[in-house]
C-alpha atoms as a PDB file:
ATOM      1  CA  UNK A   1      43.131  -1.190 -27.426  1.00  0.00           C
ATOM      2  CA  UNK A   2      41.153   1.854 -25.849  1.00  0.00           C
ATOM      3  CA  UNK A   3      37.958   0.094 -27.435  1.00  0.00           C
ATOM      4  CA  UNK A   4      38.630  -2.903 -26.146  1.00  0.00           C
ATOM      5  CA  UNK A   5      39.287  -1.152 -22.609  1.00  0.00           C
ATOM      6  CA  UNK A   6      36.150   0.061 -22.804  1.00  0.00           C
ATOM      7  CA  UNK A   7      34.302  -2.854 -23.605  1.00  0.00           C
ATOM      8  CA  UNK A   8      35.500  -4.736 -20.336  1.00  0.00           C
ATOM      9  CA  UNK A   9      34.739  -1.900 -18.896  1.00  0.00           C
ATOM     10  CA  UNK A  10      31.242  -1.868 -20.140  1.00  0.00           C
ATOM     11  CA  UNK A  11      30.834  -5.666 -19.707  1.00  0.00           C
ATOM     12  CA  UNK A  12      31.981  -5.223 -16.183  1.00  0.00           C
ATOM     13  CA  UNK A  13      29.433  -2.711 -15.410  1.00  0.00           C
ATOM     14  CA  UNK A  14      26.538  -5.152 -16.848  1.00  0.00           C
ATOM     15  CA  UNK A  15      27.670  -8.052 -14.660  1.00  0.00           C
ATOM     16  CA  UNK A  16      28.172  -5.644 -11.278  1.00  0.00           C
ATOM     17  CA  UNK A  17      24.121  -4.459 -12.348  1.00  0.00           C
ATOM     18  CA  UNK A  18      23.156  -8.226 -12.800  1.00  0.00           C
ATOM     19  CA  UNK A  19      24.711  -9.052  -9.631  1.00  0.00           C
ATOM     20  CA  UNK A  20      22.805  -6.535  -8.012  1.00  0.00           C
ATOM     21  CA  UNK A  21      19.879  -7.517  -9.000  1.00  0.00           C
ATOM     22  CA  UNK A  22      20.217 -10.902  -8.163  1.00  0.00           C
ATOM     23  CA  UNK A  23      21.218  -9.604  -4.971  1.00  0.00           C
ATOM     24  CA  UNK A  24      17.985  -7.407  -4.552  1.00  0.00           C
ATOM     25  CA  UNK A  25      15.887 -10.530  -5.792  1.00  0.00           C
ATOM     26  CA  UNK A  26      17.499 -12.629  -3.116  1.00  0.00           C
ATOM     27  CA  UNK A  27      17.431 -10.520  -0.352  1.00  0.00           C
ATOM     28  CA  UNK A  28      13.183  -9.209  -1.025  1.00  0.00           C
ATOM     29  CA  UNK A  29      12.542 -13.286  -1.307  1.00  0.00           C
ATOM     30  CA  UNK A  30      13.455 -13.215   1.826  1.00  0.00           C
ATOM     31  CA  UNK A  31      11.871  -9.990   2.781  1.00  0.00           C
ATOM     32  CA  UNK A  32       8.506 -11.608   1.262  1.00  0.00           C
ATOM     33  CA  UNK A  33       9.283 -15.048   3.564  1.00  0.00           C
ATOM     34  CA  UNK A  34       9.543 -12.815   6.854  1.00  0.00           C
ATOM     35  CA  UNK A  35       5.751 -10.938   5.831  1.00  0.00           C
ATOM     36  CA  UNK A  36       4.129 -14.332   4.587  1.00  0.00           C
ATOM     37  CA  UNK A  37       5.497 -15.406   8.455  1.00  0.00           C
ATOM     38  CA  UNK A  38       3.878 -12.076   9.870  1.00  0.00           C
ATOM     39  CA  UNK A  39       0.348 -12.464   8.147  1.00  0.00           C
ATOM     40  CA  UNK A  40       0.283 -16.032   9.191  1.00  0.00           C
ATOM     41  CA  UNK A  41       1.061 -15.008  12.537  1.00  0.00           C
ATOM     42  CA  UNK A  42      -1.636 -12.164  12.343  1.00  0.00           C
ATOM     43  CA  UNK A  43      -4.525 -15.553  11.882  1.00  0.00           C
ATOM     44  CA  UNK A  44      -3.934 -16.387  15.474  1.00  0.00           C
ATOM     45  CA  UNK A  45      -4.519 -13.507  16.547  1.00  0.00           C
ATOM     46  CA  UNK A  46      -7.691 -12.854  14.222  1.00  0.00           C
ATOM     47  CA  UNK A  47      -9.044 -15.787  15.798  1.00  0.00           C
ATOM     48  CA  UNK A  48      -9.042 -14.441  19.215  1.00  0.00           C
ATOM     49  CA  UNK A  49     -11.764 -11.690  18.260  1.00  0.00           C
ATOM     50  CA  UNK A  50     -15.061 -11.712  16.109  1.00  0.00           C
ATOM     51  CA  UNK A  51     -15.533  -8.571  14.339  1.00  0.00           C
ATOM     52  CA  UNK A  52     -18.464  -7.025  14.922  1.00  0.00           C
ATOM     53  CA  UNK A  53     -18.940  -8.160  18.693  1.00  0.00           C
ATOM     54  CA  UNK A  54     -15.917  -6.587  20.031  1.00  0.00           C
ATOM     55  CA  UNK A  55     -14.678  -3.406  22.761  1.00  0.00           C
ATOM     56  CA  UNK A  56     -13.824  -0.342  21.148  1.00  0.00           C
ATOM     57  CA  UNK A  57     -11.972   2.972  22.173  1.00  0.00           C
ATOM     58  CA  UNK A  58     -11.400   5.957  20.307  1.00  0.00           C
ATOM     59  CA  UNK A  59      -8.184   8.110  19.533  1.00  0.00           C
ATOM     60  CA  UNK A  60      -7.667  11.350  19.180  1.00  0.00           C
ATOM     61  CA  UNK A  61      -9.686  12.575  15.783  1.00  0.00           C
ATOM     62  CA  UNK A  62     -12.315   9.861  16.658  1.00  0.00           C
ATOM     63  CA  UNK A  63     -10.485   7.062  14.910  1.00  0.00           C
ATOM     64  CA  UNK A  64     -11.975   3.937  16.814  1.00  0.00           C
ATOM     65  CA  UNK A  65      -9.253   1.329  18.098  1.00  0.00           C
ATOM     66  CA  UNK A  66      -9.351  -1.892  19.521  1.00  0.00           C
ATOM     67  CA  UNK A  67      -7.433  -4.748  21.259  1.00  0.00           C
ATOM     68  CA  UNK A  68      -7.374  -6.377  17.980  1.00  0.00           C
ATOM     69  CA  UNK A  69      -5.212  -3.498  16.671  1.00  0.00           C
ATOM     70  CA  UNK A  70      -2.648  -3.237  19.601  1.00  0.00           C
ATOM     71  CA  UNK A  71      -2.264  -7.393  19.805  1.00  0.00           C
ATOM     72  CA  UNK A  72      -1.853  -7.650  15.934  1.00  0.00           C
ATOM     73  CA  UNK A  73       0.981  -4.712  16.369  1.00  0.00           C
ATOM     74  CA  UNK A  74       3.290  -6.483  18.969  1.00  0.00           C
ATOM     75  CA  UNK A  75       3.044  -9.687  16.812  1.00  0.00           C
ATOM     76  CA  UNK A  76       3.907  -7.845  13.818  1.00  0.00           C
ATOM     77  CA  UNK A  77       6.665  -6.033  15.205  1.00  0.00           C
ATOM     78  CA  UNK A  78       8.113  -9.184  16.556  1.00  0.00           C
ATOM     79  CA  UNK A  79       8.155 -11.240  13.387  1.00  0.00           C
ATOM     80  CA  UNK A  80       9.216  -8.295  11.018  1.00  0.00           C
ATOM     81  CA  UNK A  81      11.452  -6.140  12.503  1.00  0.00           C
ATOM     82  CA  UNK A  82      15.774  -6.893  12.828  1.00  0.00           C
ATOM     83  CA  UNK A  83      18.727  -4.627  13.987  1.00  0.00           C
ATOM     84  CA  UNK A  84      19.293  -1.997  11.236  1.00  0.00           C
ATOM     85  CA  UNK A  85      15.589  -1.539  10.482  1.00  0.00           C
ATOM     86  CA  UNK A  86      13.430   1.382  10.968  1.00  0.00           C
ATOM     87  CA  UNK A  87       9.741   0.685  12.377  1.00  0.00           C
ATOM     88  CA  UNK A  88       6.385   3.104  11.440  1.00  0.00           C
ATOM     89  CA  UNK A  89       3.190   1.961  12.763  1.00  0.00           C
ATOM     90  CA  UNK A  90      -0.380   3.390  13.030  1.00  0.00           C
ATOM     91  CA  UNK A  91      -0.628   1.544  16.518  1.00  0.00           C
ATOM     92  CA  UNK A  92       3.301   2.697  17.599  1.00  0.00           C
ATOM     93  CA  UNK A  93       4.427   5.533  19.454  1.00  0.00           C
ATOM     94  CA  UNK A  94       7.003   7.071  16.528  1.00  0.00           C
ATOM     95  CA  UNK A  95      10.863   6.714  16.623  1.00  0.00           C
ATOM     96  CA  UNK A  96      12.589   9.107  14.552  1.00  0.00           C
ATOM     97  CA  UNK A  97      15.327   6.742  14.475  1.00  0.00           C
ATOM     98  CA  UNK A  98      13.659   5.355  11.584  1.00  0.00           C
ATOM     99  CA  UNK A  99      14.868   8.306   9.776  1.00  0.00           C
ATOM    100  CA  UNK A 100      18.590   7.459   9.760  1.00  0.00           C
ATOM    101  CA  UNK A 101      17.317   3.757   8.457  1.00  0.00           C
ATOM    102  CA  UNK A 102      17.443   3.196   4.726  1.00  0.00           C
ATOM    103  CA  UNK A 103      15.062  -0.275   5.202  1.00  0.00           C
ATOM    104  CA  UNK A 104      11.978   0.606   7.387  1.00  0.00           C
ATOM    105  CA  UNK A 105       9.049  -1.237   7.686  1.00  0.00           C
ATOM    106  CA  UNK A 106       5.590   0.814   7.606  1.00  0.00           C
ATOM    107  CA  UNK A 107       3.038  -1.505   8.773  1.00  0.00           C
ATOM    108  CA  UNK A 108      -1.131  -0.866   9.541  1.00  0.00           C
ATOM    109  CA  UNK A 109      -1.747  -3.535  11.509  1.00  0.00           C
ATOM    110  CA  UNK A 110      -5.251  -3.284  11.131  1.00  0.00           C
ATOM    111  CA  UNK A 111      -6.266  -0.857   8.438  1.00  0.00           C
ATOM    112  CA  UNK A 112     -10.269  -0.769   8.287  1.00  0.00           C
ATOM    113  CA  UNK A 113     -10.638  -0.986  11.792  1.00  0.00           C
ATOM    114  CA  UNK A 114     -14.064   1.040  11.328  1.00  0.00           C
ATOM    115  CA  UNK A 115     -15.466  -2.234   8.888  1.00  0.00           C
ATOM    116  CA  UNK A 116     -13.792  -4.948  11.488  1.00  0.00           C
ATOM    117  CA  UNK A 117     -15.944  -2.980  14.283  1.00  0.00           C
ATOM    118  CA  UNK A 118     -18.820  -3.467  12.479  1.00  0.00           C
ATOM    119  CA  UNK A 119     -18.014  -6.404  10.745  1.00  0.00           C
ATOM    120  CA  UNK A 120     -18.284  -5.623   7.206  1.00  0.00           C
ATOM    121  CA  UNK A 121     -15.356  -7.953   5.501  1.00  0.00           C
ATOM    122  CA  UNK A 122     -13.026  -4.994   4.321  1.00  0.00           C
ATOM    123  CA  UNK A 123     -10.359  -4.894   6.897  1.00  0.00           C
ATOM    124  CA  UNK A 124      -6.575  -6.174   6.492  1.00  0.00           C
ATOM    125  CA  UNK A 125      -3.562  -6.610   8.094  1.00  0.00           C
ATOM    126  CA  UNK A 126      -1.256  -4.390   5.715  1.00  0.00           C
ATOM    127  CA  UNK A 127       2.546  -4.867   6.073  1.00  0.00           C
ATOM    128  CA  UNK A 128       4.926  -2.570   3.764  1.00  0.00           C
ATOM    129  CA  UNK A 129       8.724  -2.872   3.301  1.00  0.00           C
ATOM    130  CA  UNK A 130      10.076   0.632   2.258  1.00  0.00           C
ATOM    131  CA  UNK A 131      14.413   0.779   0.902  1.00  0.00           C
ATOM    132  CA  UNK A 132      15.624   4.487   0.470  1.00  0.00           C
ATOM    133  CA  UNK A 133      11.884   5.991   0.535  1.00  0.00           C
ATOM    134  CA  UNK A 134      10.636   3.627  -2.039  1.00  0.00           C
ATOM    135  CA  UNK A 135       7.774   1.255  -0.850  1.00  0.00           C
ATOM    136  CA  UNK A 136       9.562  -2.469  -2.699  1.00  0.00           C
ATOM    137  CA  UNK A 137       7.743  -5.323  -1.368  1.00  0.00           C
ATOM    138  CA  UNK A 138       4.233  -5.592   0.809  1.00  0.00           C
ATOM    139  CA  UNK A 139       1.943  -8.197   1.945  1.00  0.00           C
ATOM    140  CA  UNK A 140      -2.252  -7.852   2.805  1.00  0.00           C
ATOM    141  CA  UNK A 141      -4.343 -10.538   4.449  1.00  0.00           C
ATOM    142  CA  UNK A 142      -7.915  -9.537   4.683  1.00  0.00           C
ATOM    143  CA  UNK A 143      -9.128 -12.481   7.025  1.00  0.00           C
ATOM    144  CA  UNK A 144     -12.714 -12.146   6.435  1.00  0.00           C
ATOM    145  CA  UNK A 145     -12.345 -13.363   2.842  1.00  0.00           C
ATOM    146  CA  UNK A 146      -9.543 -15.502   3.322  1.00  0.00           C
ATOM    147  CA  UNK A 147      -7.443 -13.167   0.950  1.00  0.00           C
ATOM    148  CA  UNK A 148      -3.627 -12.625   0.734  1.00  0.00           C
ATOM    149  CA  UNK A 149      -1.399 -10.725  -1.928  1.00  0.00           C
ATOM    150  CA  UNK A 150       1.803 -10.504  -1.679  1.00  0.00           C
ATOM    151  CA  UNK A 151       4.907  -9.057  -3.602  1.00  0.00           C
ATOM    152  CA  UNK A 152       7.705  -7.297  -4.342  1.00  0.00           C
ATOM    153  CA  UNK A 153       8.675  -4.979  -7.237  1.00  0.00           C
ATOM    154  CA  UNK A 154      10.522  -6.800 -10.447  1.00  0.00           C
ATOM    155  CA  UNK A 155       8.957 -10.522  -9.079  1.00  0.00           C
ATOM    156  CA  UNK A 156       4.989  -9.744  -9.517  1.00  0.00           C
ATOM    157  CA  UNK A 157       2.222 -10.497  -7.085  1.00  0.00           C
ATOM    158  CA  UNK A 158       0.620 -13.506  -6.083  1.00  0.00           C
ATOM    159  CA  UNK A 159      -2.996 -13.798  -4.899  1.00  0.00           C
ATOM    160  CA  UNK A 160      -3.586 -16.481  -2.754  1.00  0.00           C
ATOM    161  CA  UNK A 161      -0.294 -17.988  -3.743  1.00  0.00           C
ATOM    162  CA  UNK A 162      -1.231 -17.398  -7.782  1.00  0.00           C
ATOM    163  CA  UNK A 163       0.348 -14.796  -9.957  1.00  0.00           C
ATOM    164  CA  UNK A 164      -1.890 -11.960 -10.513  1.00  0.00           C
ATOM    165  CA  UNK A 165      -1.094  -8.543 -12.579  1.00  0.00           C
ATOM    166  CA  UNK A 166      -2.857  -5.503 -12.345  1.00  0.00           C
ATOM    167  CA  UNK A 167      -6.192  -4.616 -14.867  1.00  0.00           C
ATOM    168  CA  UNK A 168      -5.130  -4.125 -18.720  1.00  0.00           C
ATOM    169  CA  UNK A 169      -8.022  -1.849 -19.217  1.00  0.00           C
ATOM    170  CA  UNK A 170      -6.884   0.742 -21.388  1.00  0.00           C
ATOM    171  CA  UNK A 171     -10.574   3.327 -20.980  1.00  0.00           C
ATOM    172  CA  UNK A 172     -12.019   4.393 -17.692  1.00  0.00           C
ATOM    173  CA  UNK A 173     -15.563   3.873 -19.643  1.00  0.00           C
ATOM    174  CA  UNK A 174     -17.305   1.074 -17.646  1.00  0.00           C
ATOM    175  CA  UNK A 175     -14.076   0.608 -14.983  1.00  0.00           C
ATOM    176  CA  UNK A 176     -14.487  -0.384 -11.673  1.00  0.00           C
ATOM    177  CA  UNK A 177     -13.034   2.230  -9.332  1.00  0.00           C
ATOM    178  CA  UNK A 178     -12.857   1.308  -5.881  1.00  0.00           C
ATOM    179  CA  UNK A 179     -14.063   4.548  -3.111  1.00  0.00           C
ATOM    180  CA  UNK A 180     -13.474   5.128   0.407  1.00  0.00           C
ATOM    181  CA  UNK A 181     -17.049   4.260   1.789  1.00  0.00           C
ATOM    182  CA  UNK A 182     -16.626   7.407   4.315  1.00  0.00           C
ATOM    183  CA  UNK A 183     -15.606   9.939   1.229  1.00  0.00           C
ATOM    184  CA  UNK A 184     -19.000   8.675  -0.196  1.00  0.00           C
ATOM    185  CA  UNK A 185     -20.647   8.954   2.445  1.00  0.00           C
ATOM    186  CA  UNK A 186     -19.567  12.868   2.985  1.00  0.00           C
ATOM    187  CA  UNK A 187     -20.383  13.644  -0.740  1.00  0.00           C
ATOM    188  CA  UNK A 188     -16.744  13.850  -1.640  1.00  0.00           C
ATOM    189  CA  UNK A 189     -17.549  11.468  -4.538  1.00  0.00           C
ATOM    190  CA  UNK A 190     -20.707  12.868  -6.421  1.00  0.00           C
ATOM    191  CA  UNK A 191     -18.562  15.423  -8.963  1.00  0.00           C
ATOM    192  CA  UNK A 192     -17.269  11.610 -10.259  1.00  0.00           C
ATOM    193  CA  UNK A 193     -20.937  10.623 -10.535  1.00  0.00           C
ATOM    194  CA  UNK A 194     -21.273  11.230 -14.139  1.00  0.00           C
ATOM    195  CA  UNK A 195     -17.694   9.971 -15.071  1.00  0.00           C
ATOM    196  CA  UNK A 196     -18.274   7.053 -17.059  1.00  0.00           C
ATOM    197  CA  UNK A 197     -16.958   4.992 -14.356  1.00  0.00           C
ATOM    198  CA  UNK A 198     -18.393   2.527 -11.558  1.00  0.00           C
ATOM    199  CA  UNK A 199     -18.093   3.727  -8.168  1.00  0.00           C
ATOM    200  CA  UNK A 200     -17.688   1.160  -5.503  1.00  0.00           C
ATOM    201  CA  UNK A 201     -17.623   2.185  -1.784  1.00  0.00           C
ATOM    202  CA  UNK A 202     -15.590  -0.141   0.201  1.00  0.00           C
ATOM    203  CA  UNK A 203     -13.281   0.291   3.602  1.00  0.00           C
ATOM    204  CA  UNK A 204      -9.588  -0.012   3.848  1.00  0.00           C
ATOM    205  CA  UNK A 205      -6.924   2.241   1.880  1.00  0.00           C
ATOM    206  CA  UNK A 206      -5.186  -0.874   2.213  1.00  0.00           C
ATOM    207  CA  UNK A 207      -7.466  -3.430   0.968  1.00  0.00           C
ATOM    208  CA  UNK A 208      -8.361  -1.625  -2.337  1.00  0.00           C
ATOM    209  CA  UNK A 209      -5.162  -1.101  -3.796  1.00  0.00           C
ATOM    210  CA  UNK A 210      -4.629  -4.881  -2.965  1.00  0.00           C
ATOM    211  CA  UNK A 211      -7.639  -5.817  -5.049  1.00  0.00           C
ATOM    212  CA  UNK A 212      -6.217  -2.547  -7.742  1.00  0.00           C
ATOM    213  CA  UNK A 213      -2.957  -5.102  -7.972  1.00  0.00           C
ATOM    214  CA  UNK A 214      -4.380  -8.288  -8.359  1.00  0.00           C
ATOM    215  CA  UNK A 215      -6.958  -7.067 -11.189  1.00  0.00           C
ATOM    216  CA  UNK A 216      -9.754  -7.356  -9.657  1.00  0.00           C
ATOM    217  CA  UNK A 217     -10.742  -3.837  -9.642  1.00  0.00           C
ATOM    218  CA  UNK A 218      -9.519  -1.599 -12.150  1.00  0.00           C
ATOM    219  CA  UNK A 219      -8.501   1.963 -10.310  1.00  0.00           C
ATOM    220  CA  UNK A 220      -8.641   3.434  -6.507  1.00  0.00           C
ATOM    221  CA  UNK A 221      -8.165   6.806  -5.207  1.00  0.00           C
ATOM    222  CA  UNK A 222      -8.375   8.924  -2.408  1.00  0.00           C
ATOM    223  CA  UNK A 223      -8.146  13.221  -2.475  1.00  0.00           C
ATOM    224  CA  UNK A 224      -8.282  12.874   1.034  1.00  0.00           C
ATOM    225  CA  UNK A 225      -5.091  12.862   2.945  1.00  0.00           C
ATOM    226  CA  UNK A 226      -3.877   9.685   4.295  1.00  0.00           C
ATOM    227  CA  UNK A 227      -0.822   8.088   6.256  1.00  0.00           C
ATOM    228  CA  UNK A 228       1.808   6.410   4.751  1.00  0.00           C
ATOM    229  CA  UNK A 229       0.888   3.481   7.182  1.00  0.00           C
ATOM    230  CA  UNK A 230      -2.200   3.101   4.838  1.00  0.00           C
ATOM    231  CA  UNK A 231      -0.826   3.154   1.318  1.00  0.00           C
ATOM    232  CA  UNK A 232       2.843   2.211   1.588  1.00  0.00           C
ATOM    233  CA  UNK A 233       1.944  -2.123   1.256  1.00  0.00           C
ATOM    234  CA  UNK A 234      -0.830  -2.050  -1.511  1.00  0.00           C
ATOM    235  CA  UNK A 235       1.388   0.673  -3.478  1.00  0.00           C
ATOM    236  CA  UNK A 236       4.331  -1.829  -3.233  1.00  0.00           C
ATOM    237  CA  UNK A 237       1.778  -4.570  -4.519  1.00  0.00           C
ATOM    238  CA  UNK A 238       0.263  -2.271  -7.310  1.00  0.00           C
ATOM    239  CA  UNK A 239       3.797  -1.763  -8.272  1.00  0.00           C
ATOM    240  CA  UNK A 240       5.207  -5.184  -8.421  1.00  0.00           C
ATOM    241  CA  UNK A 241       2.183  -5.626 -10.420  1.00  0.00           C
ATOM    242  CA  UNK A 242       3.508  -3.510 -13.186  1.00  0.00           C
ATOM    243  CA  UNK A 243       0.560  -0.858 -12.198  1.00  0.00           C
ATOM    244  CA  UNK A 244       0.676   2.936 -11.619  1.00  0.00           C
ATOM    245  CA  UNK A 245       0.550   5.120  -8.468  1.00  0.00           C
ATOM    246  CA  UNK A 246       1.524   8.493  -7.736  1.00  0.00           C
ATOM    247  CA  UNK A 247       1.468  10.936  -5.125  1.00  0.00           C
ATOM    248  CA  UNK A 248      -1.496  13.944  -6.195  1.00  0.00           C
ATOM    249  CA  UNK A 249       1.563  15.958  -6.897  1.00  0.00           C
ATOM    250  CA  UNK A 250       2.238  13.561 -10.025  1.00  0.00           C
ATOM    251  CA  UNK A 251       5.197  12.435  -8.389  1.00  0.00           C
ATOM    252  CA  UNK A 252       6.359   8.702  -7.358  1.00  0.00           C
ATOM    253  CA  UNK A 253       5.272   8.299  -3.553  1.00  0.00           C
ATOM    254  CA  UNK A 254       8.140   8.232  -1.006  1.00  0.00           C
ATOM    255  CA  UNK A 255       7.839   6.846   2.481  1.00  0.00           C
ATOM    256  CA  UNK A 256       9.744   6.965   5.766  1.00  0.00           C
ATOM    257  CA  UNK A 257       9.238  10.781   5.841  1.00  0.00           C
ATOM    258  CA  UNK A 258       9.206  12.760   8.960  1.00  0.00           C
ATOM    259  CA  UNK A 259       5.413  13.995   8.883  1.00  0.00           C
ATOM    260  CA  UNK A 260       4.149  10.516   7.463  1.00  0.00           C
ATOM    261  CA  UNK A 261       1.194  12.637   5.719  1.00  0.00           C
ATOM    262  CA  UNK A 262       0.163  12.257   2.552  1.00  0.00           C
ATOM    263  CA  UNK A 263      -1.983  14.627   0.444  1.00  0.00           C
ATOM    264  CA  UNK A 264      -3.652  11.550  -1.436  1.00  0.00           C
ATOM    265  CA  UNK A 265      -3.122   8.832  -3.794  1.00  0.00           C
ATOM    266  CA  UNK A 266      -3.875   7.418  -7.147  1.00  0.00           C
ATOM    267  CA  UNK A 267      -3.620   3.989  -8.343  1.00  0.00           C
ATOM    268  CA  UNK A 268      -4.872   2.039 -11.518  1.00  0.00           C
ATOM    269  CA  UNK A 269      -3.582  -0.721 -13.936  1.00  0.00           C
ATOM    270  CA  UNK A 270      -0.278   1.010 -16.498  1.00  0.00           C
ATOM    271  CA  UNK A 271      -2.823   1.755 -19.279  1.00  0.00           C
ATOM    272  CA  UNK A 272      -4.957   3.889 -17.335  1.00  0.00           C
ATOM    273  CA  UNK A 273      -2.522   6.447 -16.116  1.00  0.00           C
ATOM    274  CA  UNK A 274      -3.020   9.627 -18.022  1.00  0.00           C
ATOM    275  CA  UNK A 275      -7.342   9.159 -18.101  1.00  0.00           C
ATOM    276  CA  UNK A 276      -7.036   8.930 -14.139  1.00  0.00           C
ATOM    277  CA  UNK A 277      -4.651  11.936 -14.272  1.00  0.00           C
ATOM    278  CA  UNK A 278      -7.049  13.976 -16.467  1.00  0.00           C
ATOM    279  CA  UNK A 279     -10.125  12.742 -14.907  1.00  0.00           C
ATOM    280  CA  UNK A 280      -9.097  14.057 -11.322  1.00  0.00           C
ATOM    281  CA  UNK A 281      -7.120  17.023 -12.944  1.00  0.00           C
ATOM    282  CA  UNK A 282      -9.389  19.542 -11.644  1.00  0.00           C
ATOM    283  CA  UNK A 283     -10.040  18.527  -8.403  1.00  0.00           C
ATOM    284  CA  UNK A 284      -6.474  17.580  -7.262  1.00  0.00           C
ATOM    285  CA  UNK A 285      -4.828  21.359  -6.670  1.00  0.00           C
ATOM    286  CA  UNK A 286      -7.784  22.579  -4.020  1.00  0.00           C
ATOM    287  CA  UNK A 287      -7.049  18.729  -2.298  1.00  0.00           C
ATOM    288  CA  UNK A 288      -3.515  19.679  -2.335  1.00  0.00           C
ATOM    289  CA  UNK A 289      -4.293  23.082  -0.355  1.00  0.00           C
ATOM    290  CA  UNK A 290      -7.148  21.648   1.972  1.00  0.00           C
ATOM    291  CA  UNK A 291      -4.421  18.873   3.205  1.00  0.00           C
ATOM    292  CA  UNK A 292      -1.659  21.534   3.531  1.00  0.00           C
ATOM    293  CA  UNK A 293       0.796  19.941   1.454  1.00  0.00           C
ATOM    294  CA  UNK A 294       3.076  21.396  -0.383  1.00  0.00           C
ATOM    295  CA  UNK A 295       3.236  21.529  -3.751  1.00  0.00           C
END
């Protein structure tokens, strides 16, 4: 009798975690409707401007910003956000209410503003959908290329409506590894010169990681610090694409925390996980210090 107990007990459990999930699965399909709405949104307003003939200002730290950036974030706010949710934004004055959310949206409405300015094709609307600190579902639209990924973690990711999964490379030999074209620029990327790997420089955090999910590069990093506004959609994508990221400090990366701040970031396809680890071993502890992060 007490084994029987148990097994209803045990059978009940497996049908309250299956309902769950098909609760989850219902609830991000919807998510994933509401940002496929927002990046189609963010076309009309793309088509207002023509990158590389267009007014910009600079913010504090000399981070250029344009109309284009403050036009796409009102029409992303308006299409995304609902009562109960929690809003971060590059191009939004911060509410710490967002802190007592447990769904928060942590959107760059134009991440590679620096490439859109001088129109070089690597800029993105990047939208990221974050539940209890972990990034779950994100959409990019790079409009230059006519590119969008979307997804959400346990459905995959689709680029430009077809399923994609991250790169099944299982060496680093001969991988394409996707660079911030400004760390290149400053040096930060000739200790990797002679790492068996091909560096590309390219713009956008965002942008990368989307092409990291859909396989068409194989790894991206950064050891420079970065906001969560930058990394929190394409790690949601490189996730749902059964790929690896992680926080510098080897840990998962959490979002929707109150310095938005992160040290860096590593992403790759699953099989490449402990080569990228040892490859930036040495250099990831003085990154760690020079950001101020703590350990």
């Amino acid at each position: 009798m007490v084994t029987d107990c148990w097994s209803w007990l045990d059978r009940r459990g497996m049908f309250a975690l299956e309902d769950r999930k098909n609760m989850d699965s219902h609830s991000y399909a919807h998510i994933l409707e509401r940002i496929g709405a927002a990046l189609n949104a963010s076309r009309q307003v793309f088509a207002r401007f023509t990158p590389g003939a267009i007014e910009t200002e600079y913010k504090a730290g000399h981070d250029p910003v344009t109309e284009a950036d403050r036009a796409l974030d009102a029409v992303l706010r308006k299409e995304l956000l609902r009562d109960g949710e929690g809003w971060l934004s590059e191009e939004s004055v911060d509410d710490p209410i967002r802190l007592q959310r447990s769904r928060v949206w942590v959107v760059d409405p134009l991440d590679g503003t620096r490439e859109f300015v001088k129109g070089i094709p690597e800029f993105c609307v990047s939208i990221g959908f974050v539940e209890d600190g972990r990034p779950v579902a994100g959409g990019i639209y790079n409009p230059a290329t006519d590119e969008t990924f979307l997804g959400w973690i346990g459905s995959g990711v689709t680029y430009n409506g077809k399923p994609a999964r991250s790169s099944q490379r299982t060496s680093l030999e001969g991988a394409l590894v996707l660079a911030s074209r400004s760390e290149v620029k400053r040096g930060e990327w000739e200790r990797f010169c002679h790492s068996g790997f091909k560096i590309q420089p390219m713009g956008s955090v965002a942008y990368k990681l989307a092409l990291v999910s859909a396989g068409l590069a194989d790894v991206t990093f950064t050891l420079t610090p970065k906001n969560e506004w930058d990394v929190a959609a394409g790690a949601a994508l490189v996730l749902s694409a059964g790929g690896f990221v992680s926080t510098l400090e080897n840990t998962p990366l959490r979002c929707n925390n109150r310095n938005p701040l992160l040290s860096g970031l590593l992403a790759s396809g699953p099989h490449l996980r402990e080569n990228l680890l040892s490859a930036v071993k040495e250099h990831v502890e003085p990154a760690i210090l020079k950001s101020g992060q703590p350990d």
